[in-house]
PDB file of N, CA and C in Angstrom:
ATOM      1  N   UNK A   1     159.573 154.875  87.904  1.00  0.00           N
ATOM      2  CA  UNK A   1     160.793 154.240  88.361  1.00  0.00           C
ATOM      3  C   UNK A   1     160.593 152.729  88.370  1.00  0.00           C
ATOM      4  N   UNK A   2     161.622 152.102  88.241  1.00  0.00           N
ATOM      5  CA  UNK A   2     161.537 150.548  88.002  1.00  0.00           C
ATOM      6  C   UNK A   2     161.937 150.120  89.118  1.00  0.00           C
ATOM      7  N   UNK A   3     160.549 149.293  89.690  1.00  0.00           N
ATOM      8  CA  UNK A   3     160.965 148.853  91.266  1.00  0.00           C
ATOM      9  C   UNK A   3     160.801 147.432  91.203  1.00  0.00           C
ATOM     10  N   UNK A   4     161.720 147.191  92.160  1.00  0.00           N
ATOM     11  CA  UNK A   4     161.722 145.766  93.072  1.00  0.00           C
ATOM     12  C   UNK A   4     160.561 144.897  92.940  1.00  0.00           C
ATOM     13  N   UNK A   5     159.728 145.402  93.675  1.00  0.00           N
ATOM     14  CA  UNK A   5     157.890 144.887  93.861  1.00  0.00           C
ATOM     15  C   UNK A   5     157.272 144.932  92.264  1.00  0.00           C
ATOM     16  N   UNK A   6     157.653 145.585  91.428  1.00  0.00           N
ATOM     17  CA  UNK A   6     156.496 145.591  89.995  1.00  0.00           C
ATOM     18  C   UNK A   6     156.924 144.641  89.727  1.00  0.00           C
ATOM     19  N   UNK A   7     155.319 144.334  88.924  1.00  0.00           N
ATOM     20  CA  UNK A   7     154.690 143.178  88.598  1.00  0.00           C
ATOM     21  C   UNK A   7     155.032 142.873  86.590  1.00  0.00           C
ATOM     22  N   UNK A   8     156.358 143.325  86.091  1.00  0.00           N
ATOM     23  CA  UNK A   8     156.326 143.981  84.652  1.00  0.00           C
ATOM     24  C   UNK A   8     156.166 142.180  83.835  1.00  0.00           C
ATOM     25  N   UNK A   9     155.832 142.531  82.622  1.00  0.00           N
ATOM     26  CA  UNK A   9     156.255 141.339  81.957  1.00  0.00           C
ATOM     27  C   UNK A   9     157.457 141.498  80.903  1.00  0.00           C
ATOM     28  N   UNK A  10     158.349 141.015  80.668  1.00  0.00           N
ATOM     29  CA  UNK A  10     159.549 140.941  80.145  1.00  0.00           C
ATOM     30  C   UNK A  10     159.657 140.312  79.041  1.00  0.00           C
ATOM     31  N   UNK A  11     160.182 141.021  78.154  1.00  0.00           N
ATOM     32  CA  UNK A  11     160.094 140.530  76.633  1.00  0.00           C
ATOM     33  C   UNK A  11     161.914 140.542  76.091  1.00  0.00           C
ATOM     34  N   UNK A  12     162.146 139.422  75.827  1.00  0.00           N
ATOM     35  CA  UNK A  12     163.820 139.398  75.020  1.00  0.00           C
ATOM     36  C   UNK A  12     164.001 139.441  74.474  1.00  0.00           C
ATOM     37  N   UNK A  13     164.274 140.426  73.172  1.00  0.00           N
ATOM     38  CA  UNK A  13     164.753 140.097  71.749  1.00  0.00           C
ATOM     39  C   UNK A  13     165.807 139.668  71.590  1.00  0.00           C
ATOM     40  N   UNK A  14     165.855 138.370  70.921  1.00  0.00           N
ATOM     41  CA  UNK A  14     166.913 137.197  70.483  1.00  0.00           C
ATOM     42  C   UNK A  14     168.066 137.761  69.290  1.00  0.00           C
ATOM     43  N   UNK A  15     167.337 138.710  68.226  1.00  0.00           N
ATOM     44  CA  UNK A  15     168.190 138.899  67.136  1.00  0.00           C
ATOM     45  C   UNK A  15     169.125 140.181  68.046  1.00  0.00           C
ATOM     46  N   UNK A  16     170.148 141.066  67.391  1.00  0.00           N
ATOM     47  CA  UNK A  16     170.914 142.219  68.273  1.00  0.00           C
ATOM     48  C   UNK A  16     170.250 143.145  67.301  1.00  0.00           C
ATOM     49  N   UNK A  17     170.493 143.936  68.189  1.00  0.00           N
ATOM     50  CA  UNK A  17     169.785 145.701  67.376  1.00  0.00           C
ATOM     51  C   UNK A  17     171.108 146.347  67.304  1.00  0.00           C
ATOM     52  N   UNK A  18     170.937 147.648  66.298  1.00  0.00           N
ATOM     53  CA  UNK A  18     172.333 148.356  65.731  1.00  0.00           C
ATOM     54  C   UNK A  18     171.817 149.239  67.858  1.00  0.00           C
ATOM     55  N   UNK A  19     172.909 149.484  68.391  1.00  0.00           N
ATOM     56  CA  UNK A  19     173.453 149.859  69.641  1.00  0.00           C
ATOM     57  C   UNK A  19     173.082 151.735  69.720  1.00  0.00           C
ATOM     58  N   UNK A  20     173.005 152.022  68.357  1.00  0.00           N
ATOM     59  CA  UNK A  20     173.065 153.271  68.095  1.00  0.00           C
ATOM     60  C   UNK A  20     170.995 153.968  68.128  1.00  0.00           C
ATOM     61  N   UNK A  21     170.754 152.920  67.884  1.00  0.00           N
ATOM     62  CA  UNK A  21     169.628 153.722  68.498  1.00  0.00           C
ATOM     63  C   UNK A  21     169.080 153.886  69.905  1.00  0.00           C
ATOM     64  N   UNK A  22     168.476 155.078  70.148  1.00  0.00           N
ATOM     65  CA  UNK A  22     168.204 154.963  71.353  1.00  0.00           C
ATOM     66  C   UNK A  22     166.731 154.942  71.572  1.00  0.00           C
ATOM     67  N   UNK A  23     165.769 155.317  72.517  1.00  0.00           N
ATOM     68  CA  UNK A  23     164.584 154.718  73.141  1.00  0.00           C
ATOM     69  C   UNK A  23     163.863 154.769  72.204  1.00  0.00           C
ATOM     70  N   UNK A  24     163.391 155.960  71.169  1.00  0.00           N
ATOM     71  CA  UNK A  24     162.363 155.626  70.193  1.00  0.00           C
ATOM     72  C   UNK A  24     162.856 154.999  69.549  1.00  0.00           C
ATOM     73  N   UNK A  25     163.971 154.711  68.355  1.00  0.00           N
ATOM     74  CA  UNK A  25     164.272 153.969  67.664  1.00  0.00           C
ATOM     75  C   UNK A  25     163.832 152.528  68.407  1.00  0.00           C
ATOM     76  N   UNK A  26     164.157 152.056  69.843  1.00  0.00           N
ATOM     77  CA  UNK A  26     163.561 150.930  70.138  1.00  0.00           C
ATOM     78  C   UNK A  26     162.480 150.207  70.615  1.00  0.00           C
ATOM     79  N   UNK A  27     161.566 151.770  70.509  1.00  0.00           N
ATOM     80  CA  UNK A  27     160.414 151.489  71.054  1.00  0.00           C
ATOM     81  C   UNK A  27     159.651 151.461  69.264  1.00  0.00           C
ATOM     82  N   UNK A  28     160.076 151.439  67.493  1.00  0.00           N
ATOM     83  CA  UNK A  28     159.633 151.375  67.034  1.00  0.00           C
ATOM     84  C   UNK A  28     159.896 150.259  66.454  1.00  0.00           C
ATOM     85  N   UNK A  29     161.169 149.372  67.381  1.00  0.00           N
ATOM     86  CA  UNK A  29     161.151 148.630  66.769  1.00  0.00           C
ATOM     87  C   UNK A  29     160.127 147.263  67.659  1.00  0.00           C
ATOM     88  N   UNK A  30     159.680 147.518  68.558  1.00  0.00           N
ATOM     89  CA  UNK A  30     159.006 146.941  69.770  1.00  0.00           C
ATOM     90  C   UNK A  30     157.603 146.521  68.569  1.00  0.00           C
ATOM     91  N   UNK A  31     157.246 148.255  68.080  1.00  0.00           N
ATOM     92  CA  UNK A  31     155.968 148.326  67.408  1.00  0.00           C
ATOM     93  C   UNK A  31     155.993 147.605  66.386  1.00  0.00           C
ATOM     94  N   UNK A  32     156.709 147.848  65.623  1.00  0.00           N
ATOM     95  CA  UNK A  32     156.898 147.318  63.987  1.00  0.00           C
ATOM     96  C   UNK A  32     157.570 146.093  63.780  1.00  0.00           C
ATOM     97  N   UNK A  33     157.946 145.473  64.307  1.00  0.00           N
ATOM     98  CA  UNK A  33     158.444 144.290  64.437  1.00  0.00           C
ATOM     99  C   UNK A  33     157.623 143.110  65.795  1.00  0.00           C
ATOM    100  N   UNK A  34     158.142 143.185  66.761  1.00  0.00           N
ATOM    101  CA  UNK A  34     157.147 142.665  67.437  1.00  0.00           C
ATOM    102  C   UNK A  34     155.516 143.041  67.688  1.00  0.00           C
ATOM    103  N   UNK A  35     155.083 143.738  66.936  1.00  0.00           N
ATOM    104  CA  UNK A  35     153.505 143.931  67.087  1.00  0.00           C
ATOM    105  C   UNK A  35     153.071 144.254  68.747  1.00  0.00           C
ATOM    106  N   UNK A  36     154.534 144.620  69.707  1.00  0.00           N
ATOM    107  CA  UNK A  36     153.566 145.270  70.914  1.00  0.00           C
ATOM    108  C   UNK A  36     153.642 146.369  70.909  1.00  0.00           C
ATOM    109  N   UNK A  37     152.916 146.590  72.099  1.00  0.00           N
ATOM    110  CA  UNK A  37     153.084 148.072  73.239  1.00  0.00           C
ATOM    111  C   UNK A  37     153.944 148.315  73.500  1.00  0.00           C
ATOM    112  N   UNK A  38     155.118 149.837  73.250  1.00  0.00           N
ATOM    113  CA  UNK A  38     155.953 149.799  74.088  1.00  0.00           C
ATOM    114  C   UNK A  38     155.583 150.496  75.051  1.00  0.00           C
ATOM    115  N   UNK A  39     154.491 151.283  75.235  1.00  0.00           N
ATOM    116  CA  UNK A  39     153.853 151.636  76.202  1.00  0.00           C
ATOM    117  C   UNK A  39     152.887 151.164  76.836  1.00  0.00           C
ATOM    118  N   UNK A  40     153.074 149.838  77.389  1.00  0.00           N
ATOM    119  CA  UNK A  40     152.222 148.887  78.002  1.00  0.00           C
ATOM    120  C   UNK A  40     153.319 148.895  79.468  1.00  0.00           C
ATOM    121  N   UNK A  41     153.790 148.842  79.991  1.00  0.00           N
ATOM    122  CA  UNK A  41     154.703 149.022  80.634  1.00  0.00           C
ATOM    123  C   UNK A  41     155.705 147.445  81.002  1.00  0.00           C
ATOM    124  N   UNK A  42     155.583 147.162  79.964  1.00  0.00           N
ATOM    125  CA  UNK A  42     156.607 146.065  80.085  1.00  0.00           C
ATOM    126  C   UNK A  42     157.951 146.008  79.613  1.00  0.00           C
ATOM    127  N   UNK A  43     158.961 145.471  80.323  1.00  0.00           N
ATOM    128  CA  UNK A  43     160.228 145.449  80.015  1.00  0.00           C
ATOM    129  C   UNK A  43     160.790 144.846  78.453  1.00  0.00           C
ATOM    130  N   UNK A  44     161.523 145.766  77.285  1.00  0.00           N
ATOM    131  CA  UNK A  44     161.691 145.309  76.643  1.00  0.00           C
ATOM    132  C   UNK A  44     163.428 145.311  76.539  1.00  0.00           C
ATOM    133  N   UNK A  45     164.111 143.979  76.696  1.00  0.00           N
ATOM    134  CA  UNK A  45     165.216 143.812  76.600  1.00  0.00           C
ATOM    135  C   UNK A  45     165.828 143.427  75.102  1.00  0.00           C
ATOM    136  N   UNK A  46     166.818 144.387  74.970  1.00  0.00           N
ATOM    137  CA  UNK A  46     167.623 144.441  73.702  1.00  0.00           C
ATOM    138  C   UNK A  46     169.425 143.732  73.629  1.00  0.00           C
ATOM    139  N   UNK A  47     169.707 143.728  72.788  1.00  0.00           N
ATOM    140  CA  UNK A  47     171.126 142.848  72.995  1.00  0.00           C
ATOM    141  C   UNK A  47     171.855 143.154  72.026  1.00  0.00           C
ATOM    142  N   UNK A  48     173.192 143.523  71.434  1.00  0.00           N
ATOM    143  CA  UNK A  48     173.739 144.178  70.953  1.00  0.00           C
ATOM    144  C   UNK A  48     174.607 142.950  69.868  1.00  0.00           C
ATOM    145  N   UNK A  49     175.623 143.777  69.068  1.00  0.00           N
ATOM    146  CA  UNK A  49     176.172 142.237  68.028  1.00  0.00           C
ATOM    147  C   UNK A  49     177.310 141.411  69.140  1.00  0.00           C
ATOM    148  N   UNK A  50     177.466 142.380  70.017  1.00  0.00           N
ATOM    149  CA  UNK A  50     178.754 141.935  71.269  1.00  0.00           C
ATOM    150  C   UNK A  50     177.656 141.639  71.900  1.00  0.00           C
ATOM    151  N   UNK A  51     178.094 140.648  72.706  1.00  0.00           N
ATOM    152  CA  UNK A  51     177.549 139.904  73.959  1.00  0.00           C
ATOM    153  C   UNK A  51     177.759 140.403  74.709  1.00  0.00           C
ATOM    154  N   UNK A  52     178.565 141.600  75.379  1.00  0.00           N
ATOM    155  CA  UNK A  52     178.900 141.989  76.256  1.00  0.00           C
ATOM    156  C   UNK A  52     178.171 143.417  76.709  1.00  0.00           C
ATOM    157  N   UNK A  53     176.950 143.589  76.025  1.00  0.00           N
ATOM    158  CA  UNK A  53     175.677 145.007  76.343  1.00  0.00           C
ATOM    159  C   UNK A  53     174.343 144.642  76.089  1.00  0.00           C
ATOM    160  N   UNK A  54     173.600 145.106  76.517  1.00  0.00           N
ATOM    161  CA  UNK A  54     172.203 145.356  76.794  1.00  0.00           C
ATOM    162  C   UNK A  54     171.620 146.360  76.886  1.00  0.00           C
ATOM    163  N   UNK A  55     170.348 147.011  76.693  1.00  0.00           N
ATOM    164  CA  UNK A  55     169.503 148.223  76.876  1.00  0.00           C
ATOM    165  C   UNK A  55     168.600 147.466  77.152  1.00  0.00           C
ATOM    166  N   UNK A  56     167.540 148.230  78.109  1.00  0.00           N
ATOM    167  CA  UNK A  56     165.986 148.071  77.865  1.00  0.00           C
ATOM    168  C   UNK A  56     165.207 148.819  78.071  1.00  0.00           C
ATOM    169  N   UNK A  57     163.950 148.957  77.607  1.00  0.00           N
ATOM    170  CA  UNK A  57     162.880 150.045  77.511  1.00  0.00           C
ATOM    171  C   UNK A  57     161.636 149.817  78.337  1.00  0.00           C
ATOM    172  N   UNK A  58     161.557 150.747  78.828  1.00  0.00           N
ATOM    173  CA  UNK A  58     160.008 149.929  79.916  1.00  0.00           C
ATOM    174  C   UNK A  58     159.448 151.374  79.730  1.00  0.00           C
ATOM    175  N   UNK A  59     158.555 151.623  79.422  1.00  0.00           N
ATOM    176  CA  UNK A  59     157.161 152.808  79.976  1.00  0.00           C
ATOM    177  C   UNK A  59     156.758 152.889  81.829  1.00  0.00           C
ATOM    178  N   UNK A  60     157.166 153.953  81.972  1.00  0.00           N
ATOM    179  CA  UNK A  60     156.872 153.880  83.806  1.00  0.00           C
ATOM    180  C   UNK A  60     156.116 154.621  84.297  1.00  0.00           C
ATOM    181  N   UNK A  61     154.796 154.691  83.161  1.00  0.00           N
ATOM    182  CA  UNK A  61     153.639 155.698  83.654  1.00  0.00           C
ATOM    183  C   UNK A  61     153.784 157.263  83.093  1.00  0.00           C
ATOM    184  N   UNK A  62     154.905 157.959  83.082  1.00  0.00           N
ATOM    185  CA  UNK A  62     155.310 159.200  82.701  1.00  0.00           C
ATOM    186  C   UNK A  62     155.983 159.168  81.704  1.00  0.00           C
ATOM    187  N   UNK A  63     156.887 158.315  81.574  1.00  0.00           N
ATOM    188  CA  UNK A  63     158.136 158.588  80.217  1.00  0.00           C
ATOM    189  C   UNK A  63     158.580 157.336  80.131  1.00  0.00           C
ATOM    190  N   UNK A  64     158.945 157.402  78.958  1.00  0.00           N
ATOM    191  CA  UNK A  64     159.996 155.987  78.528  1.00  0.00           C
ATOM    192  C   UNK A  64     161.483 155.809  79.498  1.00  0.00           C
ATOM    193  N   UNK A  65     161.814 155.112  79.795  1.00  0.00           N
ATOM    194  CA  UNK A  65     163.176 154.970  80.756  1.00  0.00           C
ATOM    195  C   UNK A  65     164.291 153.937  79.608  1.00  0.00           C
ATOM    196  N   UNK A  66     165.193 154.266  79.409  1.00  0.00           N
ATOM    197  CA  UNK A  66     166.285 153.579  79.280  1.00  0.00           C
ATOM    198  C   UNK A  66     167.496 152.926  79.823  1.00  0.00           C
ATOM    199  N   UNK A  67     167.614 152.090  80.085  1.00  0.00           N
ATOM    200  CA  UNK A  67     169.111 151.617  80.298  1.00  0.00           C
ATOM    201  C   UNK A  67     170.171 150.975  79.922  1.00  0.00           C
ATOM    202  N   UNK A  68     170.982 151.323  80.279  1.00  0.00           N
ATOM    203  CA  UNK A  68     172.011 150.407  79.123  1.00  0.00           C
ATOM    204  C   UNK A  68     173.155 150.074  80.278  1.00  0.00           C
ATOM    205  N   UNK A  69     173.332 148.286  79.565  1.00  0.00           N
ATOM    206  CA  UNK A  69     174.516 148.185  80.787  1.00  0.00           C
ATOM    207  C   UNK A  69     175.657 147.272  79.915  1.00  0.00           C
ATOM    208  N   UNK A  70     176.960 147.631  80.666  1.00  0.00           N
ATOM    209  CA  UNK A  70     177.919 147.165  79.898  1.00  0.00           C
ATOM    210  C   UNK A  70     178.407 145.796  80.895  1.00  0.00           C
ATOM    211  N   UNK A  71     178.691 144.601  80.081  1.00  0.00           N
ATOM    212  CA  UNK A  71     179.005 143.909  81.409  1.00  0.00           C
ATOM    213  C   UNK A  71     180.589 143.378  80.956  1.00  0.00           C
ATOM    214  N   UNK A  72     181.225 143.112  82.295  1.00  0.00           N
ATOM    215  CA  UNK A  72     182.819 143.082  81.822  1.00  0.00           C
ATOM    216  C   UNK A  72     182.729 141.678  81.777  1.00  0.00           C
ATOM    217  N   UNK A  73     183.913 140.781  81.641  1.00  0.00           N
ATOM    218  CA  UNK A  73     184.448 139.758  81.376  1.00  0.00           C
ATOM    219  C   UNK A  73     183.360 138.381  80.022  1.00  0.00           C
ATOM    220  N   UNK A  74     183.387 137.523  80.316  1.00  0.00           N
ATOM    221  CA  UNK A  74     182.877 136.790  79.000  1.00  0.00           C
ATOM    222  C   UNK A  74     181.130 137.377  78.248  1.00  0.00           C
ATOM    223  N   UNK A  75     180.656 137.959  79.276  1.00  0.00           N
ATOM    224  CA  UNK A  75     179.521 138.508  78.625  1.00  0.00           C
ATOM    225  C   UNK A  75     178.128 138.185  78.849  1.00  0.00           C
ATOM    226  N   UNK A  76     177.057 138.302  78.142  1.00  0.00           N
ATOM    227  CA  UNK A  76     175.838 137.963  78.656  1.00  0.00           C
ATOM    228  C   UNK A  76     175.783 136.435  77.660  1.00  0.00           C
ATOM    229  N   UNK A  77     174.798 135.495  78.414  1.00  0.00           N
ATOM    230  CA  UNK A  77     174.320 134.721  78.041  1.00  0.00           C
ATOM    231  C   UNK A  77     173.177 134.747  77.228  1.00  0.00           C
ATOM    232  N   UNK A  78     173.175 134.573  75.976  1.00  0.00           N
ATOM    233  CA  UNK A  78     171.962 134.615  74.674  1.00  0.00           C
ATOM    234  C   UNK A  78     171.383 133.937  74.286  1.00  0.00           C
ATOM    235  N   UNK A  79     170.208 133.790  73.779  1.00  0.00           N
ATOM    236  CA  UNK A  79     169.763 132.644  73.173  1.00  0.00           C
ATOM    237  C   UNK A  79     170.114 132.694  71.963  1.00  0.00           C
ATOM    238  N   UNK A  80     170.291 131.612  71.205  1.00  0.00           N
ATOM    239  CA  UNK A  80     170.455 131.481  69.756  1.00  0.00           C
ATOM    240  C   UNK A  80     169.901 132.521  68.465  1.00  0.00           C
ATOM    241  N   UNK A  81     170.187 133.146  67.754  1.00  0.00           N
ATOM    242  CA  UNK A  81     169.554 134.316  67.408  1.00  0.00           C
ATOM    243  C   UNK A  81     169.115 133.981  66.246  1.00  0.00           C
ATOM    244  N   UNK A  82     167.516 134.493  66.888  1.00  0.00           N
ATOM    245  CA  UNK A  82     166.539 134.059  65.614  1.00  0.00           C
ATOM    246  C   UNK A  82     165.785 135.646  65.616  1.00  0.00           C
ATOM    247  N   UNK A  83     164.792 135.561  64.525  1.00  0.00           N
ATOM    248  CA  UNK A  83     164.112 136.524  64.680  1.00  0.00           C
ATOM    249  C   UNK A  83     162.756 136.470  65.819  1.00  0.00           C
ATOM    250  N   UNK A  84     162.299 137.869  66.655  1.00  0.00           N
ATOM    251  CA  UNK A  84     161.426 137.879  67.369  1.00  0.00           C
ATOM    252  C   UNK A  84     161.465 137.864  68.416  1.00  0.00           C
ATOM    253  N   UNK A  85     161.105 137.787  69.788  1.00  0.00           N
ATOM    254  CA  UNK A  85     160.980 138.199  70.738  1.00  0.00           C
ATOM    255  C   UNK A  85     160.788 136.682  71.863  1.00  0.00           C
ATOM    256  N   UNK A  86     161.258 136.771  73.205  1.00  0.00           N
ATOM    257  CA  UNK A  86     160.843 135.434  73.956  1.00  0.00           C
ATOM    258  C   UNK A  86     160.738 136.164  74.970  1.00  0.00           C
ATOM    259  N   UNK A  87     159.209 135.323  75.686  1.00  0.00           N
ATOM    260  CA  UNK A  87     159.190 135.886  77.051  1.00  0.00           C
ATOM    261  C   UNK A  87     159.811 135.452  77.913  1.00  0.00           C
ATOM    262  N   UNK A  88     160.804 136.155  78.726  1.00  0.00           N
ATOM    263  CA  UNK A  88     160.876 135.343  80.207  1.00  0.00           C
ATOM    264  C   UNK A  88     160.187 135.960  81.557  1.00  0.00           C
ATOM    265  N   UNK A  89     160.440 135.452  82.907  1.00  0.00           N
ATOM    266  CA  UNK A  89     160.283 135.564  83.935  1.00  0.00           C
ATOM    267  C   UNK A  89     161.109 136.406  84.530  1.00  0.00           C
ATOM    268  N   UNK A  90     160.862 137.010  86.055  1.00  0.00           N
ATOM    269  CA  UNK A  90     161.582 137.894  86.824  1.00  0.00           C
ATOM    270  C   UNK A  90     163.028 137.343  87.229  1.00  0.00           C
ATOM    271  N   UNK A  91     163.042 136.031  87.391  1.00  0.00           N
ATOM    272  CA  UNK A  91     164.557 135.529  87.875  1.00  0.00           C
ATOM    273  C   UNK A  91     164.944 135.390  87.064  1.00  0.00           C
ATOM    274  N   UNK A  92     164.701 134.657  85.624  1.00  0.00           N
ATOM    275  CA  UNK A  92     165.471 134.789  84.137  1.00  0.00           C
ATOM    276  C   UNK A  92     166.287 136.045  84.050  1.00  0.00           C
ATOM    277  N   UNK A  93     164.808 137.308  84.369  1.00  0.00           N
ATOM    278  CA  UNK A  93     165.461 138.367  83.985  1.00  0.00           C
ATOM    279  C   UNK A  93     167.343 138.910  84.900  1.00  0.00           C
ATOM    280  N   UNK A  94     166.439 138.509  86.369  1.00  0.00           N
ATOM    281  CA  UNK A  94     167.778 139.108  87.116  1.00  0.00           C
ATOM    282  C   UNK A  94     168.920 138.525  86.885  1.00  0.00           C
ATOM    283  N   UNK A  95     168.730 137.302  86.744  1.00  0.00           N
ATOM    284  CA  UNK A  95     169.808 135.916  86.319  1.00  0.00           C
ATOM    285  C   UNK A  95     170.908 136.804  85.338  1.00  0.00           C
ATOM    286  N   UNK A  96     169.967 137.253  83.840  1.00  0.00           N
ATOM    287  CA  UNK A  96     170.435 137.795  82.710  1.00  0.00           C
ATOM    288  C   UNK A  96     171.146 138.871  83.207  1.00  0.00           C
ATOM    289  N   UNK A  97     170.399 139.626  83.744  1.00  0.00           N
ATOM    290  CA  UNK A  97     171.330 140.901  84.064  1.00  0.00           C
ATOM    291  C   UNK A  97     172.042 140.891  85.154  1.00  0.00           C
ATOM    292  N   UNK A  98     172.977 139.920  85.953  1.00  0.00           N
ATOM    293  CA  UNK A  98     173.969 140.051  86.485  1.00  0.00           C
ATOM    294  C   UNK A  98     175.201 139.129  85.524  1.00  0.00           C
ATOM    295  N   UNK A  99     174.605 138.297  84.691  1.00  0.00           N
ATOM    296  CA  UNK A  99     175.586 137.589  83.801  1.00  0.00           C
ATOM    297  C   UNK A  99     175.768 136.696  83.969  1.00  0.00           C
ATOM    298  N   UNK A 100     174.541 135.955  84.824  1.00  0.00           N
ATOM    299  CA  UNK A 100     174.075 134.681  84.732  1.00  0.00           C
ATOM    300  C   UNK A 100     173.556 133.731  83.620  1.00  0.00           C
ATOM    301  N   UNK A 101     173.962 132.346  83.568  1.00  0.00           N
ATOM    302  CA  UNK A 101     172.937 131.479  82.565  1.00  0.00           C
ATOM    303  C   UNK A 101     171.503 131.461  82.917  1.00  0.00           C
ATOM    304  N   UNK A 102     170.750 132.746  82.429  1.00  0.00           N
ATOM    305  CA  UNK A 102     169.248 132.369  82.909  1.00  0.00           C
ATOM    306  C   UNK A 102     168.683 131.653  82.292  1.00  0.00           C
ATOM    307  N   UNK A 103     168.949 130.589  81.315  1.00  0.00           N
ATOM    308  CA  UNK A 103     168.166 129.742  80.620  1.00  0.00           C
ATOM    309  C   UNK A 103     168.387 128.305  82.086  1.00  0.00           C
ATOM    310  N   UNK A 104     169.216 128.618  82.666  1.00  0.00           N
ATOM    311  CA  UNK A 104     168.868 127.469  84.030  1.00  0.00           C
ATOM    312  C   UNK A 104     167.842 127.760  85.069  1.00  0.00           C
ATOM    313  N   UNK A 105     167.554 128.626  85.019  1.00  0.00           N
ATOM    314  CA  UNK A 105     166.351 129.109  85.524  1.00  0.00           C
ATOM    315  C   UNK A 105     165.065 128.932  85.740  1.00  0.00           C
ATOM    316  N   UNK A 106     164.993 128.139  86.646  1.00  0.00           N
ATOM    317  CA  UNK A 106     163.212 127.464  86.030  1.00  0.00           C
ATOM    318  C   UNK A 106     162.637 127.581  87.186  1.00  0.00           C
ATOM    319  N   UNK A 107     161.537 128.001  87.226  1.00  0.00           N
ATOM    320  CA  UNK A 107     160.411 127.825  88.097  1.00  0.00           C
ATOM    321  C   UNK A 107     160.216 126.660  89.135  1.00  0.00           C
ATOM    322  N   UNK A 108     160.293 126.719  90.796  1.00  0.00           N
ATOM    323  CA  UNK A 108     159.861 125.788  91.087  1.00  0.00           C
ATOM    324  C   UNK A 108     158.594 125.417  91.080  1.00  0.00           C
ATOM    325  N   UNK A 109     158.208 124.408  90.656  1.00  0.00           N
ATOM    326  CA  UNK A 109     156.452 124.065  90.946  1.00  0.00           C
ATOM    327  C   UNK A 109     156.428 123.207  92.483  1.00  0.00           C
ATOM    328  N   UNK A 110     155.364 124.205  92.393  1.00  0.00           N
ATOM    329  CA  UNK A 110     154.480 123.200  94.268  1.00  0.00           C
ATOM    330  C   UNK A 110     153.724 122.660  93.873  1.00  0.00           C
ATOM    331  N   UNK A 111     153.052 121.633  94.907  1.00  0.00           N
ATOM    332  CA  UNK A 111     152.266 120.849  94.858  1.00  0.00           C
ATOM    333  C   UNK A 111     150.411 122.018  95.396  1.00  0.00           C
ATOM    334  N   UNK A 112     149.663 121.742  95.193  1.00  0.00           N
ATOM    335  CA  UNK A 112     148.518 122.682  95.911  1.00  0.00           C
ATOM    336  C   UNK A 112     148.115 121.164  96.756  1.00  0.00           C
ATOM    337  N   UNK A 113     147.667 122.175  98.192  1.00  0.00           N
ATOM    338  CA  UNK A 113     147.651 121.478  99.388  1.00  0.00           C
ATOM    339  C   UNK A 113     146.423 120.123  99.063  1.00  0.00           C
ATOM    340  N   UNK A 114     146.386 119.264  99.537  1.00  0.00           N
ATOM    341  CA  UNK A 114     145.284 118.105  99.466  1.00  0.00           C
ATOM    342  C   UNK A 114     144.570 118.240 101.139  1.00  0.00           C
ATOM    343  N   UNK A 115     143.481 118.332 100.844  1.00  0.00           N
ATOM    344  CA  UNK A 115     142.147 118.440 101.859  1.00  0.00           C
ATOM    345  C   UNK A 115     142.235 117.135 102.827  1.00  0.00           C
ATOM    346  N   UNK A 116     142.797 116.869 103.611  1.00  0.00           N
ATOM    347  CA  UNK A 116     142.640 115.717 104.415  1.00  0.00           C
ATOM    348  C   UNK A 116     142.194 115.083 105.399  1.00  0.00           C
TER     349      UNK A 116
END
């Protein structure tokens, strides 16, 4: 099950995949195209020729999991579509999947404490 607390790393594919395949078809394209694991258990997010769907594939120890979500009004925010894969982060990710601009998304950096 895909929880809250896991630690996954998240992978975006930029180009859209035909909508019609489902988990193996995208877990070969994980293999054969991006050169990973789809059984590494990391999130692999897919994007459709409409802006307005998503799937993704994660390995959760037992089985492949799928999801697919439809989102209503202007759609998801994309990056420019090239070939290959971009990593993001956990708030990118959530950003993305409520239909947020997660490319505003950035990391705050701290300072590490000074010994005084």
């Amino acid at each position: 099950m895909i929880s809250q607390s896991g630690n996954f790393k998240l992978y975006l594919a930029s180009k859209p995949v035909d909508f019609r395949k489902g988990m193996d078809g995208l877990a070969a394209i994980v293999t054969n195209e991006f050169e990973l694991d789809p059984f590494n258990g990391a999130i692999f997010i897919f994007r459709s020729k409409r802006a307005d769907r998503l799937k993704l594939i994660v390995w959760d120890g037992t089985g492949l999991v799928m999801t697919y979500k439809r989102i209503e009004g202007a759609g998801f925010v994309w990056p420019r579509i090239t070939d290959g894969v971009i990593t993001i982060n956990r708030s990118q990710f959530e950003a993305l999947f409520e239909g947020l601009d997660w490319q505003r998304v950035v990391p705050r950096h701290t300072r590490k404490p000074a010994i005084v």
